[in-house]
N, C-alpha and C. Protein backbone atom coordinates (compact mmCIF):
# COMPACT_ATOMS: atom_id res chain seq x y z
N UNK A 1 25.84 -28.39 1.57
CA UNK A 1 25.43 -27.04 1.24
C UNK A 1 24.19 -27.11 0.35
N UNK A 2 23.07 -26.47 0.73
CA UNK A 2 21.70 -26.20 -0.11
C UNK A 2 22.33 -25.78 -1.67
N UNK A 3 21.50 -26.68 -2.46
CA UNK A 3 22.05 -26.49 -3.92
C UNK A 3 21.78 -24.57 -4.20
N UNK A 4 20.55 -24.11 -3.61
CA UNK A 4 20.41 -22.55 -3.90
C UNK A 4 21.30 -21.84 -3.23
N UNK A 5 22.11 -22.16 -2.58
CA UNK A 5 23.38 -21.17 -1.61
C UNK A 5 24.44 -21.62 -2.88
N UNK A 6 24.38 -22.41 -3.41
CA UNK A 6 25.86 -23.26 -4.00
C UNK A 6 26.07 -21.77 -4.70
N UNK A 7 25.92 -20.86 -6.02
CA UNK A 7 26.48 -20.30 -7.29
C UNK A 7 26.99 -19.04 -6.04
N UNK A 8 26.67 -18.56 -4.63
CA UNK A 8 27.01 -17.85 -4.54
C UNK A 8 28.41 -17.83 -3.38
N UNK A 9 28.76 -18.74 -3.15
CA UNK A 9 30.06 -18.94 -2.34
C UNK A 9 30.97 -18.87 -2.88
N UNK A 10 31.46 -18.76 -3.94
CA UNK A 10 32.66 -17.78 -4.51
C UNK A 10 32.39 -16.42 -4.59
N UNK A 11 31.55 -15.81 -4.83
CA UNK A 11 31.15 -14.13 -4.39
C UNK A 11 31.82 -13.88 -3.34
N UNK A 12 30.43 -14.84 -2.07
CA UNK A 12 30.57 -14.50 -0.87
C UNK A 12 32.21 -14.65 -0.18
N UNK A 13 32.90 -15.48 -0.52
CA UNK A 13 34.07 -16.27 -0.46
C UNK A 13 34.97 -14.81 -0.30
N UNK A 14 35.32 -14.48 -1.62
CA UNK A 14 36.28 -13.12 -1.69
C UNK A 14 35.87 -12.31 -0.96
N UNK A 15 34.60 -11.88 -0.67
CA UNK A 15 34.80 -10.78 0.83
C UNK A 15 34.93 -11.22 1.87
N UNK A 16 35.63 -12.08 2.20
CA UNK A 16 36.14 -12.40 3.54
C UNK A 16 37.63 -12.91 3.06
N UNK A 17 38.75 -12.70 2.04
CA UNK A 17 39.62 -13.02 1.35
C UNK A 17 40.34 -12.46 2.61
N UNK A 18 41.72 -12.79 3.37
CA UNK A 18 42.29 -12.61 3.91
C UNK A 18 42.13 -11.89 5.72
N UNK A 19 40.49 -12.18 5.71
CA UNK A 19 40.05 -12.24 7.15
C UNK A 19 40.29 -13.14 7.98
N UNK A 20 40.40 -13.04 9.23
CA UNK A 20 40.35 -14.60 10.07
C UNK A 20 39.43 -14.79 10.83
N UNK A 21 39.45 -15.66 11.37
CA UNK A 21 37.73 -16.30 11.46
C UNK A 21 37.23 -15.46 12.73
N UNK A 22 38.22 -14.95 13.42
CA UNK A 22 37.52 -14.30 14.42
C UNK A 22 37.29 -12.39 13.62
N UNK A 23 37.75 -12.37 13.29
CA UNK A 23 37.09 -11.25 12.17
C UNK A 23 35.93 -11.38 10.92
N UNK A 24 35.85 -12.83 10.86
CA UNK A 24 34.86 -12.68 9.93
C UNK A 24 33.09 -13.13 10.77
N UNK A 25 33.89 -13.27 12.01
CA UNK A 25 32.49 -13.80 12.99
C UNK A 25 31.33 -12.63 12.73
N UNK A 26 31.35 -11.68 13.01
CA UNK A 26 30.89 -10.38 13.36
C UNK A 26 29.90 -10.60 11.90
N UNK A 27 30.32 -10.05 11.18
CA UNK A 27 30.05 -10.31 9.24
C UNK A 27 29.08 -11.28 9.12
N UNK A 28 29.29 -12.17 9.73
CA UNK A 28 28.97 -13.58 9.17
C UNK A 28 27.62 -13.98 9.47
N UNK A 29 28.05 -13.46 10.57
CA UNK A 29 26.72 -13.70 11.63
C UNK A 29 24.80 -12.96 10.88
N UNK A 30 25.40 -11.77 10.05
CA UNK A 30 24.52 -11.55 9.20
C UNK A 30 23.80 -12.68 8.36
N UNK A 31 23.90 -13.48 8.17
CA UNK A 31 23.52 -14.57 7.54
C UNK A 31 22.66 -15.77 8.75
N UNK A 32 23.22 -16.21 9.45
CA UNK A 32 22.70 -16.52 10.88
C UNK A 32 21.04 -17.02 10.61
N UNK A 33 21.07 -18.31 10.06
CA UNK A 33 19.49 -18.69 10.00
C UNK A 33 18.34 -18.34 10.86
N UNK A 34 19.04 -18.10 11.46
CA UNK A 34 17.69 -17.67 13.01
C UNK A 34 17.32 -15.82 12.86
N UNK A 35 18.16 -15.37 12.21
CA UNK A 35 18.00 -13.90 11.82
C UNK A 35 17.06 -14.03 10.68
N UNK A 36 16.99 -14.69 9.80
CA UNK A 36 16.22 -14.67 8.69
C UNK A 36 14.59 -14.57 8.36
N UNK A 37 14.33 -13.82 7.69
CA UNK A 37 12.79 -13.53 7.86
C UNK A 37 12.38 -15.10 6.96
N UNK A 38 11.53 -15.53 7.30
CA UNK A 38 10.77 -16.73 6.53
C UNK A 38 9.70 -16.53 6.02
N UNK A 39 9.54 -16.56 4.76
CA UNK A 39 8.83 -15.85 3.12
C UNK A 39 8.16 -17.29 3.05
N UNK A 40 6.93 -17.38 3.87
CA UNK A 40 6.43 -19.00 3.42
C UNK A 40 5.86 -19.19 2.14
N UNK A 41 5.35 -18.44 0.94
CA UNK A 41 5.20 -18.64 -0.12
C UNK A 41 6.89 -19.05 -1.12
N UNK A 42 7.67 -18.32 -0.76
CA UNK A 42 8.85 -18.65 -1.64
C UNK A 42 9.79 -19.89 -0.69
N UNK A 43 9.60 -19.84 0.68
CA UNK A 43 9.76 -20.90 1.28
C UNK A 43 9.11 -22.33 0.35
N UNK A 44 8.07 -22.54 -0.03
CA UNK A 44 7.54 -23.90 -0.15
C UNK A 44 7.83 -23.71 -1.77
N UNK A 45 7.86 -22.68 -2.99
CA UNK A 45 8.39 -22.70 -3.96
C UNK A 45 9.59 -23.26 -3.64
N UNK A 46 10.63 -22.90 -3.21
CA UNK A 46 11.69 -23.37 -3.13
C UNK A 46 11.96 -25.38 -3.19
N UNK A 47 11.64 -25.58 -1.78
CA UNK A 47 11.13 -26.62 -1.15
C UNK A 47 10.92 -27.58 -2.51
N UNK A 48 9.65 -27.26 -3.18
CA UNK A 48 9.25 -27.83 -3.98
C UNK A 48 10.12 -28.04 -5.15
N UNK A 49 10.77 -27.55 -5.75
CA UNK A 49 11.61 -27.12 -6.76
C UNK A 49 12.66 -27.63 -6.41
N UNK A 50 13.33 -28.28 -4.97
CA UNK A 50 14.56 -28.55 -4.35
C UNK A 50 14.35 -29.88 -4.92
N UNK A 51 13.01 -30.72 -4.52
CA UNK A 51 12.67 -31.59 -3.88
C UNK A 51 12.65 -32.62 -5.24
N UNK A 52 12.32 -32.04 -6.33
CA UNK A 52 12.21 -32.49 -7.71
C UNK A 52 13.86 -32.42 -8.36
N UNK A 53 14.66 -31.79 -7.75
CA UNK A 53 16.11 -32.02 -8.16
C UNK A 53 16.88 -33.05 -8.55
């Protein structure tokens, strides 16, 4: 797991608290890397900042 996803998977975690996986497909799918807009300035901040970890 990308260290910047890590602080928020207990958030994310409890709203799917007693879903099953074929109910949380739908939901989930919001997240779906290929949906994601790519911010190439905060893209390569990131990157950079990962990379020095």
């Amino acid at each position: 797991m990308p260290l910047s996803a890590g602080p928020l998977v207990a958030d994310f975690g409890r709203c799917f608290e007693g879903v099953s996986p074929q109910e949380a497909e739908r939901p989930a799918s919001c997240f779906a890397f290929i949906d994601c807009e790519n911010r190439g300035p905060l893209t390569g901040t990131l990157r950079s900042h990962l990379a020095g970890a």
